[in-house]
N, C-alpha and C. Protein backbone atom coordinates (compact mmCIF):
# COMPACT_ATOMS: atom_id res chain seq x y z
N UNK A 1 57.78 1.23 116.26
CA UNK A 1 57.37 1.68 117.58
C UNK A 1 56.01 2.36 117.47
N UNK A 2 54.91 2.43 118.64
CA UNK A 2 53.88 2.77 118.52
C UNK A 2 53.87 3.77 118.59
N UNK A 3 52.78 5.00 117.82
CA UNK A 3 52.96 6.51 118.26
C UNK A 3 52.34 6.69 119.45
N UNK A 4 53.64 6.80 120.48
CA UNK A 4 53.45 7.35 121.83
C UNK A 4 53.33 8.35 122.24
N UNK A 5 53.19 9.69 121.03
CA UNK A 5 52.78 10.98 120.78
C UNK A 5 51.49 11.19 121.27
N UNK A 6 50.43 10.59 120.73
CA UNK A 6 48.95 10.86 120.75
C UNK A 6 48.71 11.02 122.35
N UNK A 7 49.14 9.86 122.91
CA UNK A 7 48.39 9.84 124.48
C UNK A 7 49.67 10.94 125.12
N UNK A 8 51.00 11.53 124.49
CA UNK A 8 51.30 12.79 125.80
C UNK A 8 50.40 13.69 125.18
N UNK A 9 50.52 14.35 124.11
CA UNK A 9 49.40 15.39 123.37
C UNK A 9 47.82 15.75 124.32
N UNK A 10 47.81 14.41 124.82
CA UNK A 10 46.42 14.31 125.28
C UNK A 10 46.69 14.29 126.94
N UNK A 11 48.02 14.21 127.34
CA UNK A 11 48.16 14.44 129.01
C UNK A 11 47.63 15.71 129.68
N UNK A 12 46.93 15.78 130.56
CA UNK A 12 46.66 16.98 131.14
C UNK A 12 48.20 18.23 131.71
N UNK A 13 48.38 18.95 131.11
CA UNK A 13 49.43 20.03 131.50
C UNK A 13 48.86 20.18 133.60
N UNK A 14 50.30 20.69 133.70
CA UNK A 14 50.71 20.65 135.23
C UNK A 14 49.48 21.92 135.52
N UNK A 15 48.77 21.89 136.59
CA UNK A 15 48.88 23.41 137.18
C UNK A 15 49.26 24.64 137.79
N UNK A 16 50.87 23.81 138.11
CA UNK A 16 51.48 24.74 138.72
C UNK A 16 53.29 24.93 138.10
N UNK A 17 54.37 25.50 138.78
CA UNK A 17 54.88 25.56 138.08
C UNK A 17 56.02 25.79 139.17
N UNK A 18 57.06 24.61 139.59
CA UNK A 18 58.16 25.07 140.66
C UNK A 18 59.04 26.38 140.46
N UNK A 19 59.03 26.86 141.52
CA UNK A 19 59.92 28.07 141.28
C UNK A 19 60.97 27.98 142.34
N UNK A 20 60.64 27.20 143.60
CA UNK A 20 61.94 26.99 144.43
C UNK A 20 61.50 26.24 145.54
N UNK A 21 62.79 26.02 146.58
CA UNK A 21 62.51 24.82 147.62
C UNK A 21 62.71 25.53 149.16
N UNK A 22 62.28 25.42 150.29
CA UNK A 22 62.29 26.32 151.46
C UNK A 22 63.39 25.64 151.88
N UNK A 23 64.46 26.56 152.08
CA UNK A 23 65.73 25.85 152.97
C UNK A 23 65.42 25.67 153.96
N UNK A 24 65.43 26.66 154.83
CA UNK A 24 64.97 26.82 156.13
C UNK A 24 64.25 28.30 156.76
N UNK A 25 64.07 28.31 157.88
CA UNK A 25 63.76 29.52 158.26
C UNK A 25 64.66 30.81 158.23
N UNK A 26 64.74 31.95 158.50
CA UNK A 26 65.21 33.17 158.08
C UNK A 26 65.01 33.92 159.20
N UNK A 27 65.46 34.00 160.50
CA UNK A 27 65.48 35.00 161.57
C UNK A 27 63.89 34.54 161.70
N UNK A 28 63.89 35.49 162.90
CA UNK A 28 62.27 35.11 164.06
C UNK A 28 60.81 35.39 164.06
N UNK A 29 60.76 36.23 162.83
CA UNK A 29 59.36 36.68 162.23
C UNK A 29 58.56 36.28 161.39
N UNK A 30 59.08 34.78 160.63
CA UNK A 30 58.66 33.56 159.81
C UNK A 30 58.96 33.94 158.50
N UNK A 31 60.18 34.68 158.40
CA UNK A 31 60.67 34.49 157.01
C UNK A 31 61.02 32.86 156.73
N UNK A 32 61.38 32.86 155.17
CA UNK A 32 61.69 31.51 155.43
C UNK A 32 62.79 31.75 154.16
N UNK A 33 64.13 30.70 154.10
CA UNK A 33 65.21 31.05 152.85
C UNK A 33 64.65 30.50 151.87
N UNK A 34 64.66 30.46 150.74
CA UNK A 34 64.16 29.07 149.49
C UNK A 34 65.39 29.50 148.21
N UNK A 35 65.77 28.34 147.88
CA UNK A 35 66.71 28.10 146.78
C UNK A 35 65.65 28.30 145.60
N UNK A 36 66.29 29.40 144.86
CA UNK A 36 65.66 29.71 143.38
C UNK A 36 65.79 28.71 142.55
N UNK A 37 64.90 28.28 142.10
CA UNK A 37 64.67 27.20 140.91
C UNK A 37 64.09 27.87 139.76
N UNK A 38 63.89 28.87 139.65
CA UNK A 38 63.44 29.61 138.18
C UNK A 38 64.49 30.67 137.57
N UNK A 39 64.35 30.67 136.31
CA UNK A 39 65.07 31.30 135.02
C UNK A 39 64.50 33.22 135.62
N UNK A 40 63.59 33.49 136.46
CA UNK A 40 63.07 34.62 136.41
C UNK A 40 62.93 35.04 138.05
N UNK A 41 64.11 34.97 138.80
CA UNK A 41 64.04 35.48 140.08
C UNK A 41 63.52 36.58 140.57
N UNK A 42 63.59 37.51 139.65
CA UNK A 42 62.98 38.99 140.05
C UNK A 42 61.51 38.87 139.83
N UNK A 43 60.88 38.25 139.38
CA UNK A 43 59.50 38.23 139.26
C UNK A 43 58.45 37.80 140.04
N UNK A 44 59.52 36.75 141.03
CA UNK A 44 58.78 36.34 142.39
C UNK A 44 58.08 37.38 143.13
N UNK A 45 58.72 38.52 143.31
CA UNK A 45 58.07 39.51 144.29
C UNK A 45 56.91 40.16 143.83
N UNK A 46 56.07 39.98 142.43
CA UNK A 46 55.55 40.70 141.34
C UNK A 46 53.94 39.38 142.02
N UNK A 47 54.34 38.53 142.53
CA UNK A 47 53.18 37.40 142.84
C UNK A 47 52.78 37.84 144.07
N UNK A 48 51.08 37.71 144.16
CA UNK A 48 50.27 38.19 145.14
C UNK A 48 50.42 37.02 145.99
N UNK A 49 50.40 35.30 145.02
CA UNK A 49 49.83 34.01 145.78
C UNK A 49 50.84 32.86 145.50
N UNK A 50 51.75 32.09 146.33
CA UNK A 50 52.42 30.79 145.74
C UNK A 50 51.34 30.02 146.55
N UNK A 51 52.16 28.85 146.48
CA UNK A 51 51.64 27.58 146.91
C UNK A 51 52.92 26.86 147.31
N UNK A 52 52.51 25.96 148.02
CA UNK A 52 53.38 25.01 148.84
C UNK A 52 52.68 24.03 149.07
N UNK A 53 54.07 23.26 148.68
CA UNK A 53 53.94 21.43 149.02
C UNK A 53 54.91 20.12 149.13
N UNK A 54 54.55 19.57 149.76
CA UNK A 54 55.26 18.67 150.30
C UNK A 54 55.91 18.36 149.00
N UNK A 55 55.21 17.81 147.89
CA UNK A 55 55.43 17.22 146.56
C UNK A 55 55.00 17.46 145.49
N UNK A 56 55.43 17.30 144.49
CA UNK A 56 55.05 17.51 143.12
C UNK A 56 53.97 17.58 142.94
N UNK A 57 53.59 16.02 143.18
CA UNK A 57 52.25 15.04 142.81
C UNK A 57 51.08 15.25 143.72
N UNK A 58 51.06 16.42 144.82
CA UNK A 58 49.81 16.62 145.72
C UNK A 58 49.08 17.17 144.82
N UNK A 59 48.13 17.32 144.11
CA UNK A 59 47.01 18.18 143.33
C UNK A 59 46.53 19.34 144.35
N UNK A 60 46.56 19.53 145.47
CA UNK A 60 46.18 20.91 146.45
C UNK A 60 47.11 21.24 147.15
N UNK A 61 48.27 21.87 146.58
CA UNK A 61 48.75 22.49 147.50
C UNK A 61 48.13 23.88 148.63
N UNK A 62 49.11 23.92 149.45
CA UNK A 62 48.36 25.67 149.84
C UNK A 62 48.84 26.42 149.46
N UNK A 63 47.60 27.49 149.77
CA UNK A 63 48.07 28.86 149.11
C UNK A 63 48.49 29.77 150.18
N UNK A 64 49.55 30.89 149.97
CA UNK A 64 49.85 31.59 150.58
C UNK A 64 50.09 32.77 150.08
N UNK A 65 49.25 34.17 150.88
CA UNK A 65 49.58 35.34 150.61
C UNK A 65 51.06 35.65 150.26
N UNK A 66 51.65 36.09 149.38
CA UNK A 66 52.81 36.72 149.48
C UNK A 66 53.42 37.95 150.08
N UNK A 67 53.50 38.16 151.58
CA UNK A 67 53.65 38.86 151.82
C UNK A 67 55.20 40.23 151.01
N UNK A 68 55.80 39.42 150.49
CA UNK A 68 57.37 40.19 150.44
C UNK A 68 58.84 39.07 149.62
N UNK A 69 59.08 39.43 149.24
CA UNK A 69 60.34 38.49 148.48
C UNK A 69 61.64 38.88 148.82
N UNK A 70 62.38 39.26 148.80
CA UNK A 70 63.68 39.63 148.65
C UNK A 70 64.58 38.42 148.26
N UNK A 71 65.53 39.27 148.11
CA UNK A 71 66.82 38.26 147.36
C UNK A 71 67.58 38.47 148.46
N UNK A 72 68.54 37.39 148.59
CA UNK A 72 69.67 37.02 149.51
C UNK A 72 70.45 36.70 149.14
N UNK A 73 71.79 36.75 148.67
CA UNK A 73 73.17 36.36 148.19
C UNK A 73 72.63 35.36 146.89
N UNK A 74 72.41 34.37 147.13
CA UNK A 74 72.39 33.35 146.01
C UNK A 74 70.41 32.82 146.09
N UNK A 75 70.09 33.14 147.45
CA UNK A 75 68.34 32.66 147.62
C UNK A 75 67.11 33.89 147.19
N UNK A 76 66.02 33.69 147.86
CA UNK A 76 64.87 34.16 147.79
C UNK A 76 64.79 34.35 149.49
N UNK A 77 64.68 35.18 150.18
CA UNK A 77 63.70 35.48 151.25
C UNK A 77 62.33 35.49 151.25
N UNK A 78 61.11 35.07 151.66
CA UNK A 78 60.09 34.80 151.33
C UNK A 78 59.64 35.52 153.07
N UNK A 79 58.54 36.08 152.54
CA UNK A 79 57.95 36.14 154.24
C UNK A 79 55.90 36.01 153.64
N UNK A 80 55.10 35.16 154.24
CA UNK A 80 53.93 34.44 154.03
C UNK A 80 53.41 34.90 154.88
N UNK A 81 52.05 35.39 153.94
CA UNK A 81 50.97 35.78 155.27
C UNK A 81 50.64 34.90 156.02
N UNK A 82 50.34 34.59 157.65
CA UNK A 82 50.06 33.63 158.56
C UNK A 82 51.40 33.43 159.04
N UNK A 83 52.45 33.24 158.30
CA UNK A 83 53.74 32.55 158.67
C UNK A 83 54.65 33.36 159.21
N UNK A 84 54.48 33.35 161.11
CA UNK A 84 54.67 34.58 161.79
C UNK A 84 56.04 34.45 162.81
N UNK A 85 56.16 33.27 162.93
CA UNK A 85 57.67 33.43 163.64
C UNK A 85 58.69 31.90 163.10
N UNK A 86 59.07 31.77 164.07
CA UNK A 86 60.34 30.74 163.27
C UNK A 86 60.09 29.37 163.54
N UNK A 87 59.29 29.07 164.50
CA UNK A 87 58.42 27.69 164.56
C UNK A 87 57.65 27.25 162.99
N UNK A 88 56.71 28.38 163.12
CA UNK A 88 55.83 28.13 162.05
C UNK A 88 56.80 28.16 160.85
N UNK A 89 57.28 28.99 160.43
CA UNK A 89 58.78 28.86 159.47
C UNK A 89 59.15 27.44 159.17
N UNK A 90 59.77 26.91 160.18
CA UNK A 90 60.55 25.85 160.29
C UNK A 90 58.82 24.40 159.71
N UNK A 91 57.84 24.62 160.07
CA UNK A 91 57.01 23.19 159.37
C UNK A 91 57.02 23.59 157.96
N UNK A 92 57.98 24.57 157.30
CA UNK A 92 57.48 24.61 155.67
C UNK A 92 58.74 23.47 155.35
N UNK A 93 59.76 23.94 156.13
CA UNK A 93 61.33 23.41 155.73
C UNK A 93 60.68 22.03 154.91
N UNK A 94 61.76 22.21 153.87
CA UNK A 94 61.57 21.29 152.76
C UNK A 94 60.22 20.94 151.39
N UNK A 95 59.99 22.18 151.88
CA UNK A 95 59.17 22.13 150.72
C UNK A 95 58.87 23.00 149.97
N UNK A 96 58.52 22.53 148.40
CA UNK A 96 58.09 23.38 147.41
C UNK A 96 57.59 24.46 147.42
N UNK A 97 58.15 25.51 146.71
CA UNK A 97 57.04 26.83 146.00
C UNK A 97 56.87 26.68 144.97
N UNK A 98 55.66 27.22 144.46
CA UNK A 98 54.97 27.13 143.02
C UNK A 98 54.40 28.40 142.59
N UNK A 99 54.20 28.52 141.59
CA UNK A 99 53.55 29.45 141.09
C UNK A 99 52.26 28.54 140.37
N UNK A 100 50.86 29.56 140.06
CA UNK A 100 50.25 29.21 139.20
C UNK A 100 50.89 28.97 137.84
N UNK A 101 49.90 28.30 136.72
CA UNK A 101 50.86 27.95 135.32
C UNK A 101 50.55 29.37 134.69
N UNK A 102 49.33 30.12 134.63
CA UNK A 102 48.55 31.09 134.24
C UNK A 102 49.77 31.86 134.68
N UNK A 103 50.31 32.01 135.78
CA UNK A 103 51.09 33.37 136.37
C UNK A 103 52.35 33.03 135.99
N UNK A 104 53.13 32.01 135.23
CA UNK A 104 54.15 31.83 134.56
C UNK A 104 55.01 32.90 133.36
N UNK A 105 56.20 33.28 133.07
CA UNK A 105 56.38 33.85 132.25
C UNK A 105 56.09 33.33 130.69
N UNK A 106 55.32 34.78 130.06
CA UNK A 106 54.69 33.89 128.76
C UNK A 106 56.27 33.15 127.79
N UNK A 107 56.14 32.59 127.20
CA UNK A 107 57.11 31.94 126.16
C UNK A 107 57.22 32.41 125.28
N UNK A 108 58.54 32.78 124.68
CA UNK A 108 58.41 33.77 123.28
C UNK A 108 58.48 32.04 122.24
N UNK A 109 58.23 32.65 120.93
CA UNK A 109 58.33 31.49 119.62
C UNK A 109 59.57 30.53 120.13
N UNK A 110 59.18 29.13 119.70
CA UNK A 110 60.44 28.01 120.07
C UNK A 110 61.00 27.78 121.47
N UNK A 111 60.30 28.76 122.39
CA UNK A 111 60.82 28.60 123.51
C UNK A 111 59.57 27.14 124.27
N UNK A 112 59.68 26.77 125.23
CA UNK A 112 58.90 25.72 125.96
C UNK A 112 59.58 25.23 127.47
N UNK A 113 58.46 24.88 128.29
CA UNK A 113 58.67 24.06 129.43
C UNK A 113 59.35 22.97 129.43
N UNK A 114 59.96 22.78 130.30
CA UNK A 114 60.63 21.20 130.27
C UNK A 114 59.51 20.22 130.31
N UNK A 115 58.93 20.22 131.36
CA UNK A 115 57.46 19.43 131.34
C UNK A 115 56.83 19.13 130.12
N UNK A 116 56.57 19.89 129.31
CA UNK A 116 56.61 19.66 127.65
C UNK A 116 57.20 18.65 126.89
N UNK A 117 58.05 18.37 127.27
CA UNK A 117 59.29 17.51 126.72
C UNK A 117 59.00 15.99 126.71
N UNK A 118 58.40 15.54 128.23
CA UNK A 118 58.40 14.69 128.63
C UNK A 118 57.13 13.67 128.04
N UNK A 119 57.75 12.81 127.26
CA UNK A 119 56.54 11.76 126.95
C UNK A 119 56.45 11.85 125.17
N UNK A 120 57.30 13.09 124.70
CA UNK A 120 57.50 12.87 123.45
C UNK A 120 58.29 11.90 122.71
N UNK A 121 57.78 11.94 121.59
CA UNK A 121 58.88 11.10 120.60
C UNK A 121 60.07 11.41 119.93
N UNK A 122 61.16 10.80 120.44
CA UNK A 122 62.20 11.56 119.77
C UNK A 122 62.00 9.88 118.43
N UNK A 123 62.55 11.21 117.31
CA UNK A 123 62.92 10.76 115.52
C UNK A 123 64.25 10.95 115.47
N UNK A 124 64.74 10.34 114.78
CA UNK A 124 66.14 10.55 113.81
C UNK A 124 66.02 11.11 112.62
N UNK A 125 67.25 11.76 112.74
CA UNK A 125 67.39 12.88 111.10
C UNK A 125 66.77 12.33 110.06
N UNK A 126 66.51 10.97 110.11
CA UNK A 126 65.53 10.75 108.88
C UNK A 126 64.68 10.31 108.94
N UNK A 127 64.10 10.64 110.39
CA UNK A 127 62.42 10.75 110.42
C UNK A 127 62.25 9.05 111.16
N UNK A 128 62.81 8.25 111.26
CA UNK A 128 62.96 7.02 111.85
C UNK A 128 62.44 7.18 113.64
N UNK A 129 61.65 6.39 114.27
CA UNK A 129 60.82 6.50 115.09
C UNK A 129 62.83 5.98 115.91
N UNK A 130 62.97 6.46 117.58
CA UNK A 130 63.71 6.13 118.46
C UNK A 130 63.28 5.66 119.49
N UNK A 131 62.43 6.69 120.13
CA UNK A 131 62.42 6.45 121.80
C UNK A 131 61.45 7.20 121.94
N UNK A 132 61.28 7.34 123.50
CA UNK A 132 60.46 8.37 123.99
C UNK A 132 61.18 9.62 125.31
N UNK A 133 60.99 10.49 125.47
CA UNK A 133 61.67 11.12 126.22
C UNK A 133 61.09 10.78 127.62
N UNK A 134 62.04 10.31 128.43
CA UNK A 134 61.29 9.91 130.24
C UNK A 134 61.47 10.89 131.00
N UNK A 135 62.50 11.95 131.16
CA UNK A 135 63.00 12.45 131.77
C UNK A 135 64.01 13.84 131.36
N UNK A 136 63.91 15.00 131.56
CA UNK A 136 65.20 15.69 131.30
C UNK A 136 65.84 16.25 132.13
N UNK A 137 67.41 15.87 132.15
CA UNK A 137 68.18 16.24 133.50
C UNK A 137 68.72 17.70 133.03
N UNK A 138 68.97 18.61 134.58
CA UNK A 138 69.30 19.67 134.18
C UNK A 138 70.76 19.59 134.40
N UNK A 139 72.05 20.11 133.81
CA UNK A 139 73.41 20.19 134.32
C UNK A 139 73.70 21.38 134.25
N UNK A 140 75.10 21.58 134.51
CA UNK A 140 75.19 22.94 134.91
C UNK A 140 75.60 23.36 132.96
N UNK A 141 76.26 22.42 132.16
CA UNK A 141 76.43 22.71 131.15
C UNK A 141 75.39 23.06 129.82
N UNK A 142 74.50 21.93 129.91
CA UNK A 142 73.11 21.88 129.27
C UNK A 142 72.41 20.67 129.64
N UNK A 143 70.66 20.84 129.16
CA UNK A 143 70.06 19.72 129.58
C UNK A 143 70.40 18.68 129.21
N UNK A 144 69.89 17.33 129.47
CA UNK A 144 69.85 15.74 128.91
C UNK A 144 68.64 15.44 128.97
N UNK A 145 68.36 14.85 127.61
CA UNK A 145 67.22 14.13 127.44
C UNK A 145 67.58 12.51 127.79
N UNK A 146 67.07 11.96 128.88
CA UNK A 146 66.86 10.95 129.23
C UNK A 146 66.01 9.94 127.97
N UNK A 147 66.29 9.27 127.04
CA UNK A 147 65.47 8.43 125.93
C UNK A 147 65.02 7.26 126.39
N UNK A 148 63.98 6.43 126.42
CA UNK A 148 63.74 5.43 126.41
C UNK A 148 63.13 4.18 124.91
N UNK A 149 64.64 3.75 124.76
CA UNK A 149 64.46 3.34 123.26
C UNK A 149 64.48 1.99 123.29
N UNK A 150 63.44 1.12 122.71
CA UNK A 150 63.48 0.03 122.65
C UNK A 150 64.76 -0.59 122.33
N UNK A 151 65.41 -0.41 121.24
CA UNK A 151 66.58 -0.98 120.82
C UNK A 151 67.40 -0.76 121.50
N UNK A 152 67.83 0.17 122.33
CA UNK A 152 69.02 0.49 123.06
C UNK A 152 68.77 0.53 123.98
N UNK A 153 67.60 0.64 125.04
CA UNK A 153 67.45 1.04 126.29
C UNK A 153 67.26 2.36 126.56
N UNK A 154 68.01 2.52 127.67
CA UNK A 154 68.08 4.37 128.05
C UNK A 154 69.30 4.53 127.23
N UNK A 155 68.65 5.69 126.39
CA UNK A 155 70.01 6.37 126.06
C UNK A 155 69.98 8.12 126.96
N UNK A 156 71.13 9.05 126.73
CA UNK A 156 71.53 10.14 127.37
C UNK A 156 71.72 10.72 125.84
N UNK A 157 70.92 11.79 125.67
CA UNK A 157 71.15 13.01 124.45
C UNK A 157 71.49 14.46 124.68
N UNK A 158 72.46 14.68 125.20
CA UNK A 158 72.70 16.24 125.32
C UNK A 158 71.59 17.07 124.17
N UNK A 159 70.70 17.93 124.96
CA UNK A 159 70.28 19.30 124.90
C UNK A 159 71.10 20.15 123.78
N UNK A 160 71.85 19.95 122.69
CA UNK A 160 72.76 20.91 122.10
C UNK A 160 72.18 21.12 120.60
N UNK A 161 72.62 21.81 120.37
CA UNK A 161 72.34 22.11 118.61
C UNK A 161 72.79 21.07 117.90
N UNK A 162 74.17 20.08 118.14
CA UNK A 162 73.93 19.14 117.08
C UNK A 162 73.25 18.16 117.09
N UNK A 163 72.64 17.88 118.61
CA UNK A 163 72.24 16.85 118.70
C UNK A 163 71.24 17.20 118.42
N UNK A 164 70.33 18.13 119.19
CA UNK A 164 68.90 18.13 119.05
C UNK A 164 68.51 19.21 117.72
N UNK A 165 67.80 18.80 116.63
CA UNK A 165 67.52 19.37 115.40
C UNK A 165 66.64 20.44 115.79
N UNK A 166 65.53 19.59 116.24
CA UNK A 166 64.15 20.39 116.28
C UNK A 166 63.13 19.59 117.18
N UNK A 167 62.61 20.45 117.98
CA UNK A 167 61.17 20.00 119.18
C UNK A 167 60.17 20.79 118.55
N UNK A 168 59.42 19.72 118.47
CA UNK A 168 57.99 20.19 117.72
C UNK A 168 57.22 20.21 118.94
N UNK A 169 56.66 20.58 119.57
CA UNK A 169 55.85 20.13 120.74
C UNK A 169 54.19 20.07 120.73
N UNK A 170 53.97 20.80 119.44
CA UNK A 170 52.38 20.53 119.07
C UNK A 170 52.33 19.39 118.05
N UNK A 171 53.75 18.76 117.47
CA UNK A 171 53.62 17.37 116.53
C UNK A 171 54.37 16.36 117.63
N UNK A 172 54.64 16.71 118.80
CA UNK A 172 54.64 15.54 119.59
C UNK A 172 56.18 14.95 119.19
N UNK A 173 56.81 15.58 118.62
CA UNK A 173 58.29 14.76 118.58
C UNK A 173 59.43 15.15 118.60
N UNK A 174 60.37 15.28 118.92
CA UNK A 174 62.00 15.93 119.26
C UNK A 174 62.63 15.30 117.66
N UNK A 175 63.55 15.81 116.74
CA UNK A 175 64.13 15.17 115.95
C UNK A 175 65.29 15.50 116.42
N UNK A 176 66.25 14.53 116.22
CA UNK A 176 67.67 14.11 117.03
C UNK A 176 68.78 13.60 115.98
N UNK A 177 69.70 14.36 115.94
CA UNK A 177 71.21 13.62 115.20
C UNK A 177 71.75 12.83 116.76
N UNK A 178 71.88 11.58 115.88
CA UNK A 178 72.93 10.42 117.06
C UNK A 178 74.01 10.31 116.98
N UNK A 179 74.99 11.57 117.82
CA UNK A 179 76.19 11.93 117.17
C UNK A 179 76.90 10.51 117.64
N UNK A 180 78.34 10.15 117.13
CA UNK A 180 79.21 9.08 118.06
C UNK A 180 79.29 9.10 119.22
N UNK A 181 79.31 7.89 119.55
CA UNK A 181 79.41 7.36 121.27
C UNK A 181 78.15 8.24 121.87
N UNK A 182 76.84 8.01 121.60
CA UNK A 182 75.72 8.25 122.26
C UNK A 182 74.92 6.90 122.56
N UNK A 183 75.25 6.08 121.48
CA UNK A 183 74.49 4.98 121.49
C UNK A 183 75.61 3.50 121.88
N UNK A 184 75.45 2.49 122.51
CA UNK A 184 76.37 1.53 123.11
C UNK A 184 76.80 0.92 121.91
N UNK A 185 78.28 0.35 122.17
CA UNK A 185 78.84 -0.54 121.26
C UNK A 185 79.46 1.12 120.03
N UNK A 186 79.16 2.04 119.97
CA UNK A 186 79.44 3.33 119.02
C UNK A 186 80.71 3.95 119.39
């Protein structure tokens, strides 16, 4: 297999960084609800500026003052400078918040982004080229690395200690034990 390492190594990193999705509006003064999508909920309120967007893939989202955060049972309350009653509220519905990548929590050693992940090479315990990573799903138990392996197709690799050895992410490759019944016909 070709080293498909070099060209992610060389992908431009995201600039931003999802932190949650606008449910809907929040009473009549343009709060708005948003489902937490980050490991670091309390830190939202600590941000001067998010951004919002329709999608991932817009390169400009907007920016918005942060007026205020609060927490709500299981959400984020958000209230945005400009964003003044429940009309205006209601044109965010369904879309992204972000943080800058810069304003992200730093990473201690071995820790990494999922975004990171994506486009590496996963190896086998003995260094044998597999796949490439397309995708990683989140579950409620642990992640999945989505593989895309010539010989097998898509395979599914649970996120776990036996499976996954070691992510190198500055050598560009995941090394992977292929425990039973991961791979078809196994």
């Amino acid at each position: 297999m070709p080293d498909q390492s070099a060209n992610r190594r060389g992908a431009e990193s995201p600039r931003y960084l999802l932190i949650g999705e606008v449910l809907r509006p929040h009473g009549i003064r343009g709060e708005i609800r948003m489902r937490v999508l980050t490991d670091f909920p309390e830190r939202i309120s600590e941000r001067d500026t998010v951004f919002i967007n329709r999608t991932l893939d817009n390169p400009e989202p907007t920016a918005y003052t942060l007026e205020r955060a609060r927490p709500n049972q299981e959400y984020m309350l958000l209230k945005l400078e400009g964003v003044n009653d429940r009309d205006q509220a209601e044109r965010l519905r369904d879309s992204l918040v972000m943080i800058a990548i810069e304003d992200a929590v730093p990473l201690e050693e071995g820790e990494y982004f999922l975004f990171q992940l994506h486009g590496l090479e996963v190896r086998t315990e003995d260094g044998q080229p597999f796949g490439v990573i397309k995708e990683v799903l989140e579950t409620g138990a642990n992640d999945v690395y989505v593989v895309n392996s010539l010989q097998h197709g898509e395979v599914l690799i649970p996120a776990i200690p036996e499976s996954v050895l070691e992510v190198n992410i500055d050598g560009g490759y995941v090394l992977v034990h292929l425990m039973d019944g991961l791979l078809p016909g196994t």
